[in-house]
PDB file of N, CA and C in Angstrom:
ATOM      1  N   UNK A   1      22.518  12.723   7.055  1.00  0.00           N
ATOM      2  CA  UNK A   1      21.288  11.971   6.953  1.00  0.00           C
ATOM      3  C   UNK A   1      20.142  12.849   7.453  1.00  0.00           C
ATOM      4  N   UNK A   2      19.158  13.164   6.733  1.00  0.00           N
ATOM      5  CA  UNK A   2      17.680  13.842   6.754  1.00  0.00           C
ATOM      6  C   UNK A   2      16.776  12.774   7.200  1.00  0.00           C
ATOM      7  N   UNK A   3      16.282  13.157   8.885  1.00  0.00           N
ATOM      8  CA  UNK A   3      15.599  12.010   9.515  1.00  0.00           C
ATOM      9  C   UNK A   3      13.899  12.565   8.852  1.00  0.00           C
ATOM     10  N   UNK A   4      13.866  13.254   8.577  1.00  0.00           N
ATOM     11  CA  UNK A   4      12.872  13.815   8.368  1.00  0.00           C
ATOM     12  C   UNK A   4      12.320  13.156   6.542  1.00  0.00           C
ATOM     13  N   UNK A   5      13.371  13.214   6.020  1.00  0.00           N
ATOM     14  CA  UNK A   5      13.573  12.463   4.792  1.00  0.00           C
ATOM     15  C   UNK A   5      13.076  11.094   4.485  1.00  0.00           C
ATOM     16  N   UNK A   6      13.852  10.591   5.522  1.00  0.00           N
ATOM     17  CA  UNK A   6      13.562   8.922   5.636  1.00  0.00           C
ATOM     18  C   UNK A   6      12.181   8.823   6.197  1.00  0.00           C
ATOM     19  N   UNK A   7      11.603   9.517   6.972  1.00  0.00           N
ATOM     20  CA  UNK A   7      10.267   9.516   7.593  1.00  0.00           C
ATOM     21  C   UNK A   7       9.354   9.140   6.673  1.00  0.00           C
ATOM     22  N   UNK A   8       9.451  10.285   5.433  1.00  0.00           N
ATOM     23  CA  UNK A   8       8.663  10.812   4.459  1.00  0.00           C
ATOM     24  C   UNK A   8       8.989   9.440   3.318  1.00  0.00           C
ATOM     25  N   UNK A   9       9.853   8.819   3.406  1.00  0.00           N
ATOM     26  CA  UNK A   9      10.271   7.695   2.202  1.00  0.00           C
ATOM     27  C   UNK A   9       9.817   6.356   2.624  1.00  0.00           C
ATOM     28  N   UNK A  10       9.265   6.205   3.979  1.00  0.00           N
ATOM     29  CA  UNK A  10       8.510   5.197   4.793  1.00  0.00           C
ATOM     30  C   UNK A  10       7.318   5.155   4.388  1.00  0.00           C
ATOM     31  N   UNK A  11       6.661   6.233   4.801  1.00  0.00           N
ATOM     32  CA  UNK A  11       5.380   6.593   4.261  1.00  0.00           C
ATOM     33  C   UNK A  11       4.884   6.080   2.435  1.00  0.00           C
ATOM     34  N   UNK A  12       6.205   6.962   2.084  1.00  0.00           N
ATOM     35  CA  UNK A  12       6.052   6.865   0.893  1.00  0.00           C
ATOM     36  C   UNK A  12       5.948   5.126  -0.034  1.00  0.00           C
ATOM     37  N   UNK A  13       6.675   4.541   0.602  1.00  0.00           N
ATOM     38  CA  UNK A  13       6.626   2.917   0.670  1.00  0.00           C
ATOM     39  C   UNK A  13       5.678   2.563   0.755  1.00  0.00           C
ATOM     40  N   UNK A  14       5.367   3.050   2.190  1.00  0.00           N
ATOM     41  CA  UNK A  14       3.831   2.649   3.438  1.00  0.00           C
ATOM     42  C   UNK A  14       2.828   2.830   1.785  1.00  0.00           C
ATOM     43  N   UNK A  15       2.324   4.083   1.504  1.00  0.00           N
ATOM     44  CA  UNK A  15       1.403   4.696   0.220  1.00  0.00           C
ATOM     45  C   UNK A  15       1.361   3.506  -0.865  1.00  0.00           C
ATOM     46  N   UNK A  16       2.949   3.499  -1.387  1.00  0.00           N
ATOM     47  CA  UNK A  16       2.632   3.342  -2.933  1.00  0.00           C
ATOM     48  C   UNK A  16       2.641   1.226  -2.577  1.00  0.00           C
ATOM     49  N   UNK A  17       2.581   0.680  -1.701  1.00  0.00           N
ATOM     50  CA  UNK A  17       2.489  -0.504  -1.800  1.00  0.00           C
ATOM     51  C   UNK A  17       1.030  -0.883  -1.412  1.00  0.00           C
ATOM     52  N   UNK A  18       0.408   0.303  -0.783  1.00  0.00           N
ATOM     53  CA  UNK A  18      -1.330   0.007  -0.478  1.00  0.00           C
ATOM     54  C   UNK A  18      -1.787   0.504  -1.988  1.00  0.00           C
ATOM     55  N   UNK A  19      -1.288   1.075  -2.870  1.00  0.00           N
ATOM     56  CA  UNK A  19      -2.067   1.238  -4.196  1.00  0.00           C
ATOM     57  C   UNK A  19      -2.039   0.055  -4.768  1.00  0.00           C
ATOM     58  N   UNK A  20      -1.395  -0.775  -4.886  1.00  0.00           N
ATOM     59  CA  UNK A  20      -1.116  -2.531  -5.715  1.00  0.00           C
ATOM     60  C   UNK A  20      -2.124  -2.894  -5.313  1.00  0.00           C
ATOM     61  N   UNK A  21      -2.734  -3.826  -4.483  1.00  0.00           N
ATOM     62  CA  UNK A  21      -3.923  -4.170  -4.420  1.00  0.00           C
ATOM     63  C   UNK A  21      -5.446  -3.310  -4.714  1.00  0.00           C
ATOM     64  N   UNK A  22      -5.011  -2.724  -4.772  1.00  0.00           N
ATOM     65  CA  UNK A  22      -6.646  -1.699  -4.841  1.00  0.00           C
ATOM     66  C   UNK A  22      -6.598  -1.323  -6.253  1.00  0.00           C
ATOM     67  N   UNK A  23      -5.578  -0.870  -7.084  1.00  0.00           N
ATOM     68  CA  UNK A  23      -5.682  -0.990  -8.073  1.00  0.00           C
ATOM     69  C   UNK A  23      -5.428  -2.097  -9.265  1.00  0.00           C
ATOM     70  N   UNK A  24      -4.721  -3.785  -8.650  1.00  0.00           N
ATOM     71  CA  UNK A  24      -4.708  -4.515  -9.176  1.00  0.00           C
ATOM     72  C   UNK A  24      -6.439  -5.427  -9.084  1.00  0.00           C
ATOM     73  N   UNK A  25      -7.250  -5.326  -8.540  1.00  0.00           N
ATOM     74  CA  UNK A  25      -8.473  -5.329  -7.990  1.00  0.00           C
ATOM     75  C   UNK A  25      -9.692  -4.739  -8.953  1.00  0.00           C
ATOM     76  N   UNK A  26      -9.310  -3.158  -8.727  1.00  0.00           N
ATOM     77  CA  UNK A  26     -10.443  -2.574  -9.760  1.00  0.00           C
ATOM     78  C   UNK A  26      -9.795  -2.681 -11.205  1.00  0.00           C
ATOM     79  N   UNK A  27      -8.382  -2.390 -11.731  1.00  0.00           N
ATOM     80  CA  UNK A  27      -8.820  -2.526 -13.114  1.00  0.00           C
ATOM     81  C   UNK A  27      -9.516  -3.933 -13.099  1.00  0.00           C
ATOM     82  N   UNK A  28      -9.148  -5.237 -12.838  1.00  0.00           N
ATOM     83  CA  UNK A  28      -9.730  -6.471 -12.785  1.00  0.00           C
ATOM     84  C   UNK A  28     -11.209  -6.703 -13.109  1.00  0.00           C
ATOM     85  N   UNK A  29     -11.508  -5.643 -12.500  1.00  0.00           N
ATOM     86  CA  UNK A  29     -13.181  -5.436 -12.269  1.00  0.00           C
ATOM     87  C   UNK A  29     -13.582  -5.959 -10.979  1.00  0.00           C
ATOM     88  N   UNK A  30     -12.924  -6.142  -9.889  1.00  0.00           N
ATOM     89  CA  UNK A  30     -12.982  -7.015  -8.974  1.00  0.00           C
ATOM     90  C   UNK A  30     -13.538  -6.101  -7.817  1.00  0.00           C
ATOM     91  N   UNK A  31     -14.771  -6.124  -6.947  1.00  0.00           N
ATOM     92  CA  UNK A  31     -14.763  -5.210  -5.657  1.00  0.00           C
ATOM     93  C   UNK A  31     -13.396  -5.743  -4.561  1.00  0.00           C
ATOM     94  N   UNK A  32     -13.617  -5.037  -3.924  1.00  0.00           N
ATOM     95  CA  UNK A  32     -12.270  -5.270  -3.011  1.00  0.00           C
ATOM     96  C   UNK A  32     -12.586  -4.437  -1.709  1.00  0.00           C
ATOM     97  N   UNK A  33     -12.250  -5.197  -0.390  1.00  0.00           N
ATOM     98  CA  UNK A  33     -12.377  -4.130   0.790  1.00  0.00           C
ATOM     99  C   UNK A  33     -11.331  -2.398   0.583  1.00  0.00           C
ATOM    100  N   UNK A  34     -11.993  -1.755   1.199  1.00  0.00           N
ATOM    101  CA  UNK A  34     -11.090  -0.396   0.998  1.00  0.00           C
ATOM    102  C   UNK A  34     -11.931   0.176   2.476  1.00  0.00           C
ATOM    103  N   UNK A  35     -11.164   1.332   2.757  1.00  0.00           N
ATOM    104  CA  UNK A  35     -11.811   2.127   3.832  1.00  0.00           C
ATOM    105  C   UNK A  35     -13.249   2.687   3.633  1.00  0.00           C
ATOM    106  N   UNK A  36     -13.445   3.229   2.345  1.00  0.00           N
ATOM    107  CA  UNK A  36     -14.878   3.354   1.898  1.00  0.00           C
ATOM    108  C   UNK A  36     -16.259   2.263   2.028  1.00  0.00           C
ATOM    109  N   UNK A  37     -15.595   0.875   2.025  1.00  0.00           N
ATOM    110  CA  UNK A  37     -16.775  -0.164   2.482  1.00  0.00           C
ATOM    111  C   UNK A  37     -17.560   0.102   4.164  1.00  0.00           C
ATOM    112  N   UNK A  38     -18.964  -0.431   3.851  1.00  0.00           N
ATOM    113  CA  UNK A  38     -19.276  -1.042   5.243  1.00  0.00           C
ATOM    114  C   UNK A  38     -19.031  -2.401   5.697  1.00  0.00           C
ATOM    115  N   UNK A  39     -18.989  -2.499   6.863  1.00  0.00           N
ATOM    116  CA  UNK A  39     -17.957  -1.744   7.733  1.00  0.00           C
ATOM    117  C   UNK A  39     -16.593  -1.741   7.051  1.00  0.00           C
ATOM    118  N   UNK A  40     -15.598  -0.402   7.378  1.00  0.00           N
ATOM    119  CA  UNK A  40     -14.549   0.012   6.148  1.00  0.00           C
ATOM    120  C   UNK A  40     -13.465  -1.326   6.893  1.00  0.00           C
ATOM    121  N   UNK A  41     -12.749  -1.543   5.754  1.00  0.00           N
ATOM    122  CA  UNK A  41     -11.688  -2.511   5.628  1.00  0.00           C
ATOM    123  C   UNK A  41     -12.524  -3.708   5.293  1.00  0.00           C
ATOM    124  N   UNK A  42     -13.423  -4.157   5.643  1.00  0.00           N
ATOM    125  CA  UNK A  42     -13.615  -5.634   6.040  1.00  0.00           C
ATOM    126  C   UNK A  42     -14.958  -5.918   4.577  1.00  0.00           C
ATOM    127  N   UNK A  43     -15.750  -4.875   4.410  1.00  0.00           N
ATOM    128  CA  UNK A  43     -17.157  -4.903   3.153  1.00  0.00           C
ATOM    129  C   UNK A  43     -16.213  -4.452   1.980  1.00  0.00           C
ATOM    130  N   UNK A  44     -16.770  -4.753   0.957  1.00  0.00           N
ATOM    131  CA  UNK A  44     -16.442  -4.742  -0.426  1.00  0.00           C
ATOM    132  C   UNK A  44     -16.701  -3.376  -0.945  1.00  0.00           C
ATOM    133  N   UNK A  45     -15.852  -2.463  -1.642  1.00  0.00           N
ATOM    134  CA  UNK A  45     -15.938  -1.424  -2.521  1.00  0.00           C
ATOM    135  C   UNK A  45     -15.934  -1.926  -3.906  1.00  0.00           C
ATOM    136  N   UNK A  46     -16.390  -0.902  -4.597  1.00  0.00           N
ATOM    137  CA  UNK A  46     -16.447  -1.452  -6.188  1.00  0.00           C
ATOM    138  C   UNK A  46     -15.071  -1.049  -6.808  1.00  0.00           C
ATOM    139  N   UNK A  47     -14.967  -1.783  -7.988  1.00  0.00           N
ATOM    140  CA  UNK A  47     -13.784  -1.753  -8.771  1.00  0.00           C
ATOM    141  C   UNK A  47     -13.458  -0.211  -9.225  1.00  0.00           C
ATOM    142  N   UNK A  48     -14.296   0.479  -8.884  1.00  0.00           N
ATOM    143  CA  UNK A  48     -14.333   2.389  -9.088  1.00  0.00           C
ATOM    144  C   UNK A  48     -13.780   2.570  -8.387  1.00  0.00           C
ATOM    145  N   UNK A  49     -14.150   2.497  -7.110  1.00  0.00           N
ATOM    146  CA  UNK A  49     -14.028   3.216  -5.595  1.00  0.00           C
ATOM    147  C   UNK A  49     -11.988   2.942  -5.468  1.00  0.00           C
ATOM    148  N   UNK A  50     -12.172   1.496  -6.073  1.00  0.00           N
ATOM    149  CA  UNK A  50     -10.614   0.579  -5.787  1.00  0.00           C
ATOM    150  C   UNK A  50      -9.633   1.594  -6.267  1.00  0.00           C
ATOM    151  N   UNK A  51     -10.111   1.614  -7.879  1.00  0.00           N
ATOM    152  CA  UNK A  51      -8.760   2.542  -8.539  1.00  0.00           C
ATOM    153  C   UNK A  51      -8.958   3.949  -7.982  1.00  0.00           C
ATOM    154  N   UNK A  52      -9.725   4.486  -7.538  1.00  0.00           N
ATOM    155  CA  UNK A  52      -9.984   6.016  -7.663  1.00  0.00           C
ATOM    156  C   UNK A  52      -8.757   5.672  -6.132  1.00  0.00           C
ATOM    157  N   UNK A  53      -9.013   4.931  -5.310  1.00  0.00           N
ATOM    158  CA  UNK A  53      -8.440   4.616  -3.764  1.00  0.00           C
ATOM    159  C   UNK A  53      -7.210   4.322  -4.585  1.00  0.00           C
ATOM    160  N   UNK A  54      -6.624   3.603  -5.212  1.00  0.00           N
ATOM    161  CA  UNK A  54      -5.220   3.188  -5.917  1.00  0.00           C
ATOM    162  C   UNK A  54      -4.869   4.080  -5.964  1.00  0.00           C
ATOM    163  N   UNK A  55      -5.255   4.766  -6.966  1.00  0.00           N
ATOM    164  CA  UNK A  55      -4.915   6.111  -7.411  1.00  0.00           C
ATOM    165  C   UNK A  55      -4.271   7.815  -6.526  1.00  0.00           C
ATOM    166  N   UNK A  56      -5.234   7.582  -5.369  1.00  0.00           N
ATOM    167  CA  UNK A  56      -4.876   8.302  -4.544  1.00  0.00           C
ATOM    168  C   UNK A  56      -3.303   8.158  -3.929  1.00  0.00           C
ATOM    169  N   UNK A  57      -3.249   6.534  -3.751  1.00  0.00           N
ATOM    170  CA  UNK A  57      -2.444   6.084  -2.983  1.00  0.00           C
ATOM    171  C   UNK A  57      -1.439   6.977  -3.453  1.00  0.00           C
ATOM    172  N   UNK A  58      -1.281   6.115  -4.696  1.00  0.00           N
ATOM    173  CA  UNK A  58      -0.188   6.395  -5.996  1.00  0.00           C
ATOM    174  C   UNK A  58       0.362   7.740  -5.792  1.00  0.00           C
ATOM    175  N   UNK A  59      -0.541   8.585  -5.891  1.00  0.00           N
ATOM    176  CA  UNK A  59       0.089   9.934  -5.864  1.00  0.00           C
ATOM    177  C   UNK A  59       0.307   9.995  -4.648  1.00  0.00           C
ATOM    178  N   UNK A  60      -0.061   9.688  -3.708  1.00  0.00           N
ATOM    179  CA  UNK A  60       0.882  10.264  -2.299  1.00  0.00           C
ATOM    180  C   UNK A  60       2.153   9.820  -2.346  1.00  0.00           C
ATOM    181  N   UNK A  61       2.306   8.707  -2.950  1.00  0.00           N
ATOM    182  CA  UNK A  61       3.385   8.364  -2.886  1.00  0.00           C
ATOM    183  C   UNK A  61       4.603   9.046  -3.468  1.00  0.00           C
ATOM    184  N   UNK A  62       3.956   9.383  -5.066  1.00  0.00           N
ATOM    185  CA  UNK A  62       4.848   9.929  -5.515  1.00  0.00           C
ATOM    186  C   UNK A  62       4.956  11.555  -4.787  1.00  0.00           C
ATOM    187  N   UNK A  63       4.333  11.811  -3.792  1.00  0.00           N
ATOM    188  CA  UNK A  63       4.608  13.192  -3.772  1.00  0.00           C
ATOM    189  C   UNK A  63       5.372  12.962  -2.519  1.00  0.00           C
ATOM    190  N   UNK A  64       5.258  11.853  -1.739  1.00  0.00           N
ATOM    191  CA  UNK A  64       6.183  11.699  -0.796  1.00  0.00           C
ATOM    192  C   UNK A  64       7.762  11.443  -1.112  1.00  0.00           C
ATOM    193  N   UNK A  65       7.601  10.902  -2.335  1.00  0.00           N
ATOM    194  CA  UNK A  65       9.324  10.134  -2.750  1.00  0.00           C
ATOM    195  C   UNK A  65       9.948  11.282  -3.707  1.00  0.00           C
ATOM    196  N   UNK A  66       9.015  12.159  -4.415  1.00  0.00           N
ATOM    197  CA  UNK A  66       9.678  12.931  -5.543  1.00  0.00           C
ATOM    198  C   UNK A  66       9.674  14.479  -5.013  1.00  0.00           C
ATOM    199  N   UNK A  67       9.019  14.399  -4.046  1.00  0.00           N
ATOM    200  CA  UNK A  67       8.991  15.803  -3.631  1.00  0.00           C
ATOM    201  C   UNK A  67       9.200  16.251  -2.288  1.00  0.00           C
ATOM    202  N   UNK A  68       9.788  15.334  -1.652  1.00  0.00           N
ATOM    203  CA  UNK A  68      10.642  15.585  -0.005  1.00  0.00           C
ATOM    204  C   UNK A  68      11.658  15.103  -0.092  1.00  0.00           C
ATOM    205  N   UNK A  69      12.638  16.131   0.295  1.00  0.00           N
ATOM    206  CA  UNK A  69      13.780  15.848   0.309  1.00  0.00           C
ATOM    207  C   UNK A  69      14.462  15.721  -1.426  1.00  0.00           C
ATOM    208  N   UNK A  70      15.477  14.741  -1.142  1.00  0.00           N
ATOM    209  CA  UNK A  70      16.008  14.201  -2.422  1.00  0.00           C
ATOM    210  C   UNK A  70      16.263  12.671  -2.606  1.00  0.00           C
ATOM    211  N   UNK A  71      15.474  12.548  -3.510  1.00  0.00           N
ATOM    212  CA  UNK A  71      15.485  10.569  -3.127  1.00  0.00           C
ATOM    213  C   UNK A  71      16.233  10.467  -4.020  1.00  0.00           C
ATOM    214  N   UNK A  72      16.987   9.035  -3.807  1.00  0.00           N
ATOM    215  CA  UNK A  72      18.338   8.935  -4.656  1.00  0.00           C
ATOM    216  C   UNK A  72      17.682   7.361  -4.475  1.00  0.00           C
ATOM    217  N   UNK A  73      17.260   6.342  -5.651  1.00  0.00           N
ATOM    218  CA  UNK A  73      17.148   5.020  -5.574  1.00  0.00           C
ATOM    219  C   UNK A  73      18.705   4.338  -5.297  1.00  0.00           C
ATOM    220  N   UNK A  74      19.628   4.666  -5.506  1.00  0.00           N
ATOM    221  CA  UNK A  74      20.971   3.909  -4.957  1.00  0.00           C
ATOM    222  C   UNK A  74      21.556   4.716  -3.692  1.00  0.00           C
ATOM    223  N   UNK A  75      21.045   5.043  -2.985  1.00  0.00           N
ATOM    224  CA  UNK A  75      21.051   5.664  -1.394  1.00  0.00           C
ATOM    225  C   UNK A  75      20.878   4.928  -0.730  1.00  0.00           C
ATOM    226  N   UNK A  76      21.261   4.188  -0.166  1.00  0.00           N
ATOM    227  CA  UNK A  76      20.617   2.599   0.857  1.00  0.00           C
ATOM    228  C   UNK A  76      19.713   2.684   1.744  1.00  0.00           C
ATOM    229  N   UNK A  77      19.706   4.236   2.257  1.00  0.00           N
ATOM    230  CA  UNK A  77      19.225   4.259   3.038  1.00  0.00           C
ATOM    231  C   UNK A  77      17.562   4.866   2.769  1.00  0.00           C
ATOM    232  N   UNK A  78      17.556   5.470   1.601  1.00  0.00           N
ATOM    233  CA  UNK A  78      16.379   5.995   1.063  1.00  0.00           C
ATOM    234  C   UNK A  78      15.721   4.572   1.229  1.00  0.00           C
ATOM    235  N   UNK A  79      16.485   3.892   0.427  1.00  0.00           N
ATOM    236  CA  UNK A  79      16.076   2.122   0.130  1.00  0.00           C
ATOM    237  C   UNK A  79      15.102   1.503   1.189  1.00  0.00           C
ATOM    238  N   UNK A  80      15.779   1.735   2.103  1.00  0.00           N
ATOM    239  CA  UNK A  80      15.616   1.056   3.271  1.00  0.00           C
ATOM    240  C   UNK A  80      14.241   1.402   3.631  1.00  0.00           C
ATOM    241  N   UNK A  81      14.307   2.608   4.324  1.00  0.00           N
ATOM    242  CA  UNK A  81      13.239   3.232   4.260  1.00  0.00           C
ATOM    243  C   UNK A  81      11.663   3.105   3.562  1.00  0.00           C
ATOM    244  N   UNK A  82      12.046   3.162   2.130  1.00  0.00           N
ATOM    245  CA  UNK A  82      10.640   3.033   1.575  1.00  0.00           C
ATOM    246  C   UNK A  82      10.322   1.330   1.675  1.00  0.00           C
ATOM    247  N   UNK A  83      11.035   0.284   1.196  1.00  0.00           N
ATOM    248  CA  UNK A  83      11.466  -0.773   1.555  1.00  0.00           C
ATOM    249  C   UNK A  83      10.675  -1.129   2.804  1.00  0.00           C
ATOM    250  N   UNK A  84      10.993  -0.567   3.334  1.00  0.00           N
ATOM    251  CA  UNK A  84      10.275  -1.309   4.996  1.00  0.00           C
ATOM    252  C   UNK A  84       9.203  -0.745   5.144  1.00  0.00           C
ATOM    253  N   UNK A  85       8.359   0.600   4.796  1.00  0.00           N
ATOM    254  CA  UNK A  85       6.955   0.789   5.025  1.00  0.00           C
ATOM    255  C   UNK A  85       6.395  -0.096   3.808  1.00  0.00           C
ATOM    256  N   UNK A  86       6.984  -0.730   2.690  1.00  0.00           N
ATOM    257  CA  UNK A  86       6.735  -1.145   1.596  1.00  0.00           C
ATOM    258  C   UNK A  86       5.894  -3.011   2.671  1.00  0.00           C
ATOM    259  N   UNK A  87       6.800  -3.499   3.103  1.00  0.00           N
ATOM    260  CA  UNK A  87       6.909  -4.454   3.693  1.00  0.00           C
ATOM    261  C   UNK A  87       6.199  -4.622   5.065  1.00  0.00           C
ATOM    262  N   UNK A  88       5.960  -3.437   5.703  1.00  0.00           N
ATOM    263  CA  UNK A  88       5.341  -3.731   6.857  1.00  0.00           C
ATOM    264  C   UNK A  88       3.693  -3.889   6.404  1.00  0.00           C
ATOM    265  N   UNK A  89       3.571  -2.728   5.794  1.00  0.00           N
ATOM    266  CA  UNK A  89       1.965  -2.593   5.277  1.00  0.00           C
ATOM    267  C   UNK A  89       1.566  -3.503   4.023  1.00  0.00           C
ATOM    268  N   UNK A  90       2.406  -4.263   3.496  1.00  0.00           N
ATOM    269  CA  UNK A  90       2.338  -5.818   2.608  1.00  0.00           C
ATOM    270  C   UNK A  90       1.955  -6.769   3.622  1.00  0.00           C
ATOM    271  N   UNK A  91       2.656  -7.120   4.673  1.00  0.00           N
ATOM    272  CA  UNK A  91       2.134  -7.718   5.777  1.00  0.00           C
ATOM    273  C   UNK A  91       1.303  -7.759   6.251  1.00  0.00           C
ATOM    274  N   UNK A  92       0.869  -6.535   6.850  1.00  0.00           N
ATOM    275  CA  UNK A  92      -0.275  -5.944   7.232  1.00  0.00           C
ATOM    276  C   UNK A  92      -1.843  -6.807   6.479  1.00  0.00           C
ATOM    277  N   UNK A  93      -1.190  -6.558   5.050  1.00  0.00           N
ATOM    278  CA  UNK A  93      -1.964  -6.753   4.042  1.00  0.00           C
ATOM    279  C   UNK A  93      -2.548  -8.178   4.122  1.00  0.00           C
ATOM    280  N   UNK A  94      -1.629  -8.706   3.771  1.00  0.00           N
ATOM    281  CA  UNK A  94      -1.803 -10.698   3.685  1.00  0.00           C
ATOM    282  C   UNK A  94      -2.070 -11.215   5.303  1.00  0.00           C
ATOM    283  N   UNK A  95      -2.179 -10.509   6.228  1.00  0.00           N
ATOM    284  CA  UNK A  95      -2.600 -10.390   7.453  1.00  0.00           C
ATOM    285  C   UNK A  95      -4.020 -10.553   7.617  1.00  0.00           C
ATOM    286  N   UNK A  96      -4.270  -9.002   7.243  1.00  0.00           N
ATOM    287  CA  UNK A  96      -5.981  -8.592   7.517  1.00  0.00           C
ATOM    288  C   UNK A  96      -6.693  -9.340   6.241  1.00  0.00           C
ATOM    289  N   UNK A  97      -6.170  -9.426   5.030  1.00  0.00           N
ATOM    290  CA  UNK A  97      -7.038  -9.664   3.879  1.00  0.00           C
ATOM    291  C   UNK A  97      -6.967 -11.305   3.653  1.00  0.00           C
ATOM    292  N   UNK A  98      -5.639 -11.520   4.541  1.00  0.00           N
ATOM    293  CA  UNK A  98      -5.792 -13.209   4.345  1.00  0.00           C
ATOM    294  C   UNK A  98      -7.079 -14.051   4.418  1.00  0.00           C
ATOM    295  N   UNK A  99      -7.792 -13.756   5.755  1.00  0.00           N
ATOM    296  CA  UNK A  99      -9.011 -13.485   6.388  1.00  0.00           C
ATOM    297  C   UNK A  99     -10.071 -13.517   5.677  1.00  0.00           C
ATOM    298  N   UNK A 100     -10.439 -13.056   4.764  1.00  0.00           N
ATOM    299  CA  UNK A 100     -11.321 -12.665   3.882  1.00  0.00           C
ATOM    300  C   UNK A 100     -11.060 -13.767   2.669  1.00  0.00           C
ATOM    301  N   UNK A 101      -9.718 -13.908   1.986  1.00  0.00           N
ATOM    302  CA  UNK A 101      -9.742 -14.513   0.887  1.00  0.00           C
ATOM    303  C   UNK A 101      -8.733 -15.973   0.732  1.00  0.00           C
ATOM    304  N   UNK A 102      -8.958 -16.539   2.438  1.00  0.00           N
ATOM    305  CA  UNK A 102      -8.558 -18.078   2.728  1.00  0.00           C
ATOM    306  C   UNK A 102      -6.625 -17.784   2.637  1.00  0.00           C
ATOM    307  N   UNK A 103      -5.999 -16.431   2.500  1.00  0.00           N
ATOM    308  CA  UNK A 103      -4.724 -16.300   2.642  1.00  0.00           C
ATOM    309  C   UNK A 103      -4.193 -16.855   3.771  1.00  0.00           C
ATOM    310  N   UNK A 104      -5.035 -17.254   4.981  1.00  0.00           N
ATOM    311  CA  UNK A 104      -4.375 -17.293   6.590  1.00  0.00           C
ATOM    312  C   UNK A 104      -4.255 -19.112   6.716  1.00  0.00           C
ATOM    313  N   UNK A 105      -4.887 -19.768   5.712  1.00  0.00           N
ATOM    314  CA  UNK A 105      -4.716 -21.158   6.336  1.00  0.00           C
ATOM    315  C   UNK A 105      -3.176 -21.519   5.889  1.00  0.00           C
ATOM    316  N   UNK A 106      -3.154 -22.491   7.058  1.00  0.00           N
ATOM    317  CA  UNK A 106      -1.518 -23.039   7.233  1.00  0.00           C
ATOM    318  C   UNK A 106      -1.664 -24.107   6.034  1.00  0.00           C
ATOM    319  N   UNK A 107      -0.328 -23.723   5.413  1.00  0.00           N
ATOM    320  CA  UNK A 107       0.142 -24.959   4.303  1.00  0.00           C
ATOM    321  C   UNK A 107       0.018 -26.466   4.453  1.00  0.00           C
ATOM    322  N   UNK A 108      -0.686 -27.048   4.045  1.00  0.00           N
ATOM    323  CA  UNK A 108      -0.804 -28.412   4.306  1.00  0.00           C
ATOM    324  C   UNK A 108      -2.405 -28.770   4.412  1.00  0.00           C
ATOM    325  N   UNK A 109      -2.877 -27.405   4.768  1.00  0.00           N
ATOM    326  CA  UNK A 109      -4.217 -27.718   5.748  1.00  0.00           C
ATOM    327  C   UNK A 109      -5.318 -28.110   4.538  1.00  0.00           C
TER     328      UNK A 109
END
């Protein structure tokens, strides 16, 4: 097992699951917070800024998963790995952005 591997397949998770929103957003035509807004995370970027930011993601990702190490999608542990930065920073997501777009109220309310 390559700890160094799995590091890089976290990340790589972590990356390519922050491109989904930013680029499901700008093609939309939709602004969307991104680090580029004022103040960053929380102000609106334009549907440009979104995909060009998607986009970036995207490729880190793929350069994290296709080009460190050797990723094997039926490796469990590769799995795991991207899987859980996939999931923490989804969280993250419906967390901070709940906030913004009424995601945080409790069911019922």
């Amino acid at each position: 097992m390559h700890w160094p591997w799995l590091i890089a397949y976290f990340f790589g998770g972590l990356f390519a699951a922050n491109a989904v929103p930013h680029l499901a957003a700008g093609t939309m035509g939709r602004p969307f917070q991104s680090p580029f807004a004022k103040p960053p995370g929380k102000g609106l970027s334009s549907s440009t800024v979104n995909v060009v930011w998607g986009f970036f993601n995207a490729l880190v990702a793929y350069l994290l998963l296709a080009r460190v190490g050797d990723f094997h999608p039926r490796t469990t542990s590769h799995i795991l790995a991207l899987g859980l930065g996939a999931l923490l920073i989804s969280l993250n997501h419906a967390h901070h952005f709940g906030q913004f777009h009424g995601g945080n109220t409790p069911s019922g309310a």
